[in-house]
C-alpha atoms as a PDB file:
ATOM      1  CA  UNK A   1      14.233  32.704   5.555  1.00  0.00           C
ATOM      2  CA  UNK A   2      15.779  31.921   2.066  1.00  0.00           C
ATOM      3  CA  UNK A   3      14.095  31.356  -1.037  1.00  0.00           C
ATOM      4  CA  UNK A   4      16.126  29.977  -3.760  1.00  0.00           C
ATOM      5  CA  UNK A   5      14.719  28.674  -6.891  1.00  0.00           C
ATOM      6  CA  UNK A   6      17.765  27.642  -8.724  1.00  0.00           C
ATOM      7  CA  UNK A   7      18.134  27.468 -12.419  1.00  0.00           C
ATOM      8  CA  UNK A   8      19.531  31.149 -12.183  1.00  0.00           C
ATOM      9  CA  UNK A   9      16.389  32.519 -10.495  1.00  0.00           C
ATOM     10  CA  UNK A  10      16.889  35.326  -8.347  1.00  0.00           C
ATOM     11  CA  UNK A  11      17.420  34.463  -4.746  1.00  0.00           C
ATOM     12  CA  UNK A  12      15.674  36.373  -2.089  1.00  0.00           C
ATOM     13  CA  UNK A  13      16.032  36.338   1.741  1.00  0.00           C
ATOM     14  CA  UNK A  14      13.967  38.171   4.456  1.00  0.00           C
ATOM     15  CA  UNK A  15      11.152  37.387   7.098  1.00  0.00           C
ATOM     16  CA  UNK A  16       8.426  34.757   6.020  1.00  0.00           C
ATOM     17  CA  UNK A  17       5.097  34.843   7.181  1.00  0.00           C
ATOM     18  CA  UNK A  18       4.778  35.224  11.384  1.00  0.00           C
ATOM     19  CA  UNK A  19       3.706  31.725  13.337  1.00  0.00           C
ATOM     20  CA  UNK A  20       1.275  31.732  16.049  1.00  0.00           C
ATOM     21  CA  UNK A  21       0.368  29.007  18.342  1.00  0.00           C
ATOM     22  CA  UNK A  22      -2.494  27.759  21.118  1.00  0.00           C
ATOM     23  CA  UNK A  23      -2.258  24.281  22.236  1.00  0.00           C
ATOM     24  CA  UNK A  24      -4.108  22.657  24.879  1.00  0.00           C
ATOM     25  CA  UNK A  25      -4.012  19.084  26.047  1.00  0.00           C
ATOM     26  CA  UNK A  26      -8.006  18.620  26.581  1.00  0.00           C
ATOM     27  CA  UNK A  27      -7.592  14.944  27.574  1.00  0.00           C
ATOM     28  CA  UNK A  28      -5.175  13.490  29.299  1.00  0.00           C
ATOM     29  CA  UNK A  29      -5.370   9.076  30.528  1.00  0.00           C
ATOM     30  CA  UNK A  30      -2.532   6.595  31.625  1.00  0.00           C
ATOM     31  CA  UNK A  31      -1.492   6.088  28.050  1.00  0.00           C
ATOM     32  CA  UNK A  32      -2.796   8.600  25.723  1.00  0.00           C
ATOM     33  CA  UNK A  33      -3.396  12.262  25.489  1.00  0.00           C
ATOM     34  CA  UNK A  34      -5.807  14.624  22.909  1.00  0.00           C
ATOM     35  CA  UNK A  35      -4.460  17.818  21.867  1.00  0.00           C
ATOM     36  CA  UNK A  36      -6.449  20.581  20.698  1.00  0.00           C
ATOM     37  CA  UNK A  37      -4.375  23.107  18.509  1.00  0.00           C
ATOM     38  CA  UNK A  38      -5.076  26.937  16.779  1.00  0.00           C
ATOM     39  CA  UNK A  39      -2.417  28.133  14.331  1.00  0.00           C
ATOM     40  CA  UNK A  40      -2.324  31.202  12.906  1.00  0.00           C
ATOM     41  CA  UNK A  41      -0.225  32.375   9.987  1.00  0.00           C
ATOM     42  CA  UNK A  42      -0.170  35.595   9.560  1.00  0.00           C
ATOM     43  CA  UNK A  43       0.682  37.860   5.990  1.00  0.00           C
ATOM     44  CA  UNK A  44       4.107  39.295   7.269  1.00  0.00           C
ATOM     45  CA  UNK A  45       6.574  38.673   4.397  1.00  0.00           C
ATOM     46  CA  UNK A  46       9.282  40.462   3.561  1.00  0.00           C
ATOM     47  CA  UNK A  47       8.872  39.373  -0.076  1.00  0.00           C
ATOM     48  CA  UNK A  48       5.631  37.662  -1.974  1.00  0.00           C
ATOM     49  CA  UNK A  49       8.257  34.654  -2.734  1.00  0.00           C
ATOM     50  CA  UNK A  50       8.670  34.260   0.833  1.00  0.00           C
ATOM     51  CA  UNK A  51       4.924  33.633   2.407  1.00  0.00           C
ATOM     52  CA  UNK A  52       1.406  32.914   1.172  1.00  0.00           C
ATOM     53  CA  UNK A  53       0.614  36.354   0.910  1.00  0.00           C
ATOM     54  CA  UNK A  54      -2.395  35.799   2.888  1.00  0.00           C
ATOM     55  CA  UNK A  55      -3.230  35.249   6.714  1.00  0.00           C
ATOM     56  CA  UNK A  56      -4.038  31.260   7.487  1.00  0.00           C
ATOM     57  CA  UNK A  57      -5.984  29.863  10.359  1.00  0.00           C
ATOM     58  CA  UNK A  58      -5.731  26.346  10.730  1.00  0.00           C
ATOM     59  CA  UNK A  59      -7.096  24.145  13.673  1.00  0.00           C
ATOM     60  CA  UNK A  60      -5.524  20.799  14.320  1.00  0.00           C
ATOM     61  CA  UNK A  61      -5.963  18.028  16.870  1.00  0.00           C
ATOM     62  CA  UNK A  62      -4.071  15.037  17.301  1.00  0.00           C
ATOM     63  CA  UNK A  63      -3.683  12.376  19.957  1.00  0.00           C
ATOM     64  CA  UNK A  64      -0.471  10.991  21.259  1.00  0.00           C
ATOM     65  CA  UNK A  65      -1.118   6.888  22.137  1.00  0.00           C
ATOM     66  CA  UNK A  66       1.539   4.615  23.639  1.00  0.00           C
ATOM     67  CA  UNK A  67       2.528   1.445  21.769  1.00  0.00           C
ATOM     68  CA  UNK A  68       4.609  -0.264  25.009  1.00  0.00           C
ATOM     69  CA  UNK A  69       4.784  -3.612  23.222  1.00  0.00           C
ATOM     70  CA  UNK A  70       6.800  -1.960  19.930  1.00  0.00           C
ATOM     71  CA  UNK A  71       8.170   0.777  22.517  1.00  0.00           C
ATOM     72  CA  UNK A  72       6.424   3.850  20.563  1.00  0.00           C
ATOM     73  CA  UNK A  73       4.211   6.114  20.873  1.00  0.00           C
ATOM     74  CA  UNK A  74       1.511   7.058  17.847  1.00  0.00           C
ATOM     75  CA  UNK A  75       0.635  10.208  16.777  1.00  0.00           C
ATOM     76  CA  UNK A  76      -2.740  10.047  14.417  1.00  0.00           C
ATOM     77  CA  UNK A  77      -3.547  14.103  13.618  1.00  0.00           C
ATOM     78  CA  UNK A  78      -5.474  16.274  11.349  1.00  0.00           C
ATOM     79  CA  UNK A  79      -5.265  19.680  10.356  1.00  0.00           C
ATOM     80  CA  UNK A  80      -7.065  21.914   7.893  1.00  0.00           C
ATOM     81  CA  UNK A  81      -5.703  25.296   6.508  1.00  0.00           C
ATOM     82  CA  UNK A  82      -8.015  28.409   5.455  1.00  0.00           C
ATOM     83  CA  UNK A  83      -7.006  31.916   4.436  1.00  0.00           C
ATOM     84  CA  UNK A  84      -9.404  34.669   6.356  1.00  0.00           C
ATOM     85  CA  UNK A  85      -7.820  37.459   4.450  1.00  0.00           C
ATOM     86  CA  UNK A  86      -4.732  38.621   2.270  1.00  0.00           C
ATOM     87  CA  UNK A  87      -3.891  39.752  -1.111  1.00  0.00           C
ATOM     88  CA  UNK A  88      -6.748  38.963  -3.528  1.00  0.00           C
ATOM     89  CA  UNK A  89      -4.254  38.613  -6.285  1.00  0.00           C
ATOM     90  CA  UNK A  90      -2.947  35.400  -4.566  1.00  0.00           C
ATOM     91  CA  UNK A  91      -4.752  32.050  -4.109  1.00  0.00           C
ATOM     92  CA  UNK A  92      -6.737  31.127  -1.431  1.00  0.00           C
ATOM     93  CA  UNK A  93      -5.332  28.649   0.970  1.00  0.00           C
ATOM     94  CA  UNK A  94      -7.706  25.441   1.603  1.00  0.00           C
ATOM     95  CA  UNK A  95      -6.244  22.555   2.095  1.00  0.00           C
ATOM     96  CA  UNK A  96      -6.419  19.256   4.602  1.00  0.00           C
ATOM     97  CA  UNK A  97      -3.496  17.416   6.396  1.00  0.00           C
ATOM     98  CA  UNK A  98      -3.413  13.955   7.434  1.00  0.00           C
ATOM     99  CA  UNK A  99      -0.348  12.784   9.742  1.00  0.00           C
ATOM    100  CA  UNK A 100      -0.544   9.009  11.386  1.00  0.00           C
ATOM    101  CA  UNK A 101       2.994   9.950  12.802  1.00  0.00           C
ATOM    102  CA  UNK A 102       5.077   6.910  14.540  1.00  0.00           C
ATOM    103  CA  UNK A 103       7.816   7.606  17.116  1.00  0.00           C
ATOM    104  CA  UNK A 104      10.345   4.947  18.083  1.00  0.00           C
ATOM    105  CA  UNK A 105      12.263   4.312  20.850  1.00  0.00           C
ATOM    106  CA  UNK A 106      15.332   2.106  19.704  1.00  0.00           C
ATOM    107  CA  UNK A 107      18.277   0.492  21.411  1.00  0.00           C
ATOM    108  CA  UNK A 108      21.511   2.639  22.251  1.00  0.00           C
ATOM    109  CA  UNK A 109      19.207   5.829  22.595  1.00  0.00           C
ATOM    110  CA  UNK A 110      18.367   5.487  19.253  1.00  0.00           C
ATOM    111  CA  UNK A 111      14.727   6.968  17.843  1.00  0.00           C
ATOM    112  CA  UNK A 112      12.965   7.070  14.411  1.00  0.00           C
ATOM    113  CA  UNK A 113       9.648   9.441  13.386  1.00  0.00           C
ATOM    114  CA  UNK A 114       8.064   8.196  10.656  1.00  0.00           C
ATOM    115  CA  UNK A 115       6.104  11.054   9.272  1.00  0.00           C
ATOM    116  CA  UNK A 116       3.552  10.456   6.304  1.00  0.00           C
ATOM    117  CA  UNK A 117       1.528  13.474   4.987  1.00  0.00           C
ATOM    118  CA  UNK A 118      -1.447  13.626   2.789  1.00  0.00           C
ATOM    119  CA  UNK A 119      -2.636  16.597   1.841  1.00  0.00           C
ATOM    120  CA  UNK A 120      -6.008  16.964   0.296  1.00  0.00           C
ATOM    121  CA  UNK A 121      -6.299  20.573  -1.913  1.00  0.00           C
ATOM    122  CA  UNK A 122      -9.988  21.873  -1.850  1.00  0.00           C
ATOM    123  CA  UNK A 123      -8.661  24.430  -4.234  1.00  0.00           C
ATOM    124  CA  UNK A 124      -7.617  21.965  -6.707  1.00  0.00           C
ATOM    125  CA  UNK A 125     -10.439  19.772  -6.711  1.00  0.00           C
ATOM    126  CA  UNK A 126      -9.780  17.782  -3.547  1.00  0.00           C
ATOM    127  CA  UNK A 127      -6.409  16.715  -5.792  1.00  0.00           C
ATOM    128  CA  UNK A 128      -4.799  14.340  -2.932  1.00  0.00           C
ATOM    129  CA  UNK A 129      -1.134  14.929  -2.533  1.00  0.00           C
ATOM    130  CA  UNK A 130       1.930  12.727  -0.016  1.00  0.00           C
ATOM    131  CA  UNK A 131       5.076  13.050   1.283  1.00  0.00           C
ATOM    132  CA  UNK A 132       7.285  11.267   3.446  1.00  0.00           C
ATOM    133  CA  UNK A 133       9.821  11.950   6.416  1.00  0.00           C
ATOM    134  CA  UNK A 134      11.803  10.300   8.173  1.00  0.00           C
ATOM    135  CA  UNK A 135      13.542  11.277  10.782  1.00  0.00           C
ATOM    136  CA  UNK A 136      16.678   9.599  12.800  1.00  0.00           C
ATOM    137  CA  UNK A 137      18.141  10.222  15.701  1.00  0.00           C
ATOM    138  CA  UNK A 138      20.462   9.825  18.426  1.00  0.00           C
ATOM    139  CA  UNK A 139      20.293  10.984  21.910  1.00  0.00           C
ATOM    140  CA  UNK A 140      23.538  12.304  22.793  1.00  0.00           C
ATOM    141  CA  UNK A 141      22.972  13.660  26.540  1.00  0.00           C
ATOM    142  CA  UNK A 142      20.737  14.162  28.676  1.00  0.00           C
ATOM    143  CA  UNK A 143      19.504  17.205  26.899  1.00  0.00           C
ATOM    144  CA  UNK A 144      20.846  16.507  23.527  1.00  0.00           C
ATOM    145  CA  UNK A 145      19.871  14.923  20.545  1.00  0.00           C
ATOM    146  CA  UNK A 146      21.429  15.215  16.610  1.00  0.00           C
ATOM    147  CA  UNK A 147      19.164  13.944  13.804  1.00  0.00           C
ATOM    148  CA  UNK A 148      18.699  13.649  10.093  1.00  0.00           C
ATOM    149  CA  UNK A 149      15.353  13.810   8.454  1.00  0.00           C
ATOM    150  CA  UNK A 150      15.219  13.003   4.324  1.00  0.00           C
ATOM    151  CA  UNK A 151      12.274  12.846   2.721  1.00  0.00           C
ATOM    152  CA  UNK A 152      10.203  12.503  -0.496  1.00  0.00           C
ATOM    153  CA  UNK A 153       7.351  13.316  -2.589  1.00  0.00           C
ATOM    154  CA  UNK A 154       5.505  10.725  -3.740  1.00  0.00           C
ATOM    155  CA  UNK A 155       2.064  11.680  -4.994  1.00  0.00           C
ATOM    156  CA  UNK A 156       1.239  14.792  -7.233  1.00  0.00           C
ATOM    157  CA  UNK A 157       4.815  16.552  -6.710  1.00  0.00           C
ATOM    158  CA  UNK A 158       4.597  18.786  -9.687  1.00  0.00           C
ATOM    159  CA  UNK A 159       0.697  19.643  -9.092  1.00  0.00           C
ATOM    160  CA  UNK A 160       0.569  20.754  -5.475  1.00  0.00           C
ATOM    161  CA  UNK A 161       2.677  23.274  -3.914  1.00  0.00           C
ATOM    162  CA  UNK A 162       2.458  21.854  -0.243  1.00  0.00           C
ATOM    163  CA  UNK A 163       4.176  18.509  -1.779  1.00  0.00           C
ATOM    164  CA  UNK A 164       7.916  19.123  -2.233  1.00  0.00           C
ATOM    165  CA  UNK A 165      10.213  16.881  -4.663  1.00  0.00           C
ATOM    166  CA  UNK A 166      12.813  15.991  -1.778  1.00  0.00           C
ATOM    167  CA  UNK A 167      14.191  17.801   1.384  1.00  0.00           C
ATOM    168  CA  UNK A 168      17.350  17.198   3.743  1.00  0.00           C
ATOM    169  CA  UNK A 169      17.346  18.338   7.140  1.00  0.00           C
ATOM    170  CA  UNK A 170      19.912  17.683   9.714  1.00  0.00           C
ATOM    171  CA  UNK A 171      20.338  19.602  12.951  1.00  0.00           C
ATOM    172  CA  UNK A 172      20.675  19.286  16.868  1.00  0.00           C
ATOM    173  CA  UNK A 173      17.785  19.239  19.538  1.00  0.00           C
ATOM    174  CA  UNK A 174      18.211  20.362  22.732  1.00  0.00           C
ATOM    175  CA  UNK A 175      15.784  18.703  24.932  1.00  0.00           C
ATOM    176  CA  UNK A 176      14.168  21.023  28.201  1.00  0.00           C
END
């Protein structure tokens, strides 16, 4: 992982904070699906600039409903983010996610995910925060897929930390 904060500021690369996951599809029906997630971020950083500097639990569940008439499939989730321990110095993580992701199938092997996020800060006085993705692609194989995904903060930028100003990703997929 890189940090970079331009304007001269020292760069900084190392390990970030170590991802665990738990997922369990608790419902499954001809069309839809529930999903019942555990994450756990823990405090592993190689450098303060490059993790939270604390160890975050957060639970998430989402559903993944078919939309055959618009050939897509909808992804409504939720997901809330606590800090269990860490360096007292830093602030405490407690903040909600909201995701009513879209995924679309398009002609030509062709997709789109349309990924809104509000974020609601408990820290900051339940200060509401969103950003959007989205994310193009192109199935290229049978197994392969390259994709660009812009996107854009649109509310509270400046005031919460888990709302960026813009991002760029572009990369290739290989698909099991």
């Amino acid at each position: 992982m890189t940090y970079d904060p331009g304007d001269g500021g020292e760069r900084v690369s190392g390990q970030g904070d170590l991802l665990a996951r738990i997922a369990w599809r608790a419902v499954q029906r001809e069309g839809s699906a529930l999903i019942l997630v555990t994450e756990v971020f823990f405090d592993t950083a190689d450098d303060p600039r490059l993790g939270q500097g604390k160890t975050v639990v957060a639970p998430l569940v989402y559903a993944a409903i078919d939309v055959p008439k618009h050939d897509s499939v909808f992804f409504p989730n939720v997901q809330h983010y606590f800090s269990v321990a860490g360096d007292e110095n830093r602030p405490d993580v407690n903040f909600t996610v909201l995701k009513p992701n879209l995924l679309t199938r398009w002609p030509d092997k062709i997709y789109t995910f349309l990924e809104p996020q509000f974020t609601i800060d408990w820290e900051r006085d339940a200060k509401v925060g969103l950003t959007v993705e989205l994310e193009v692609g192109k199935i290229l194989s049978r197994n392969i897929a390259a994709w660009a995904r812009p996107g854009i903060g649109l509310i509270n930028k400046y005031e919460l930390p888990q709302v960026y100003n813009w991002n760029l990703e572009v990369g290739m997929r290989y698909i099991f």
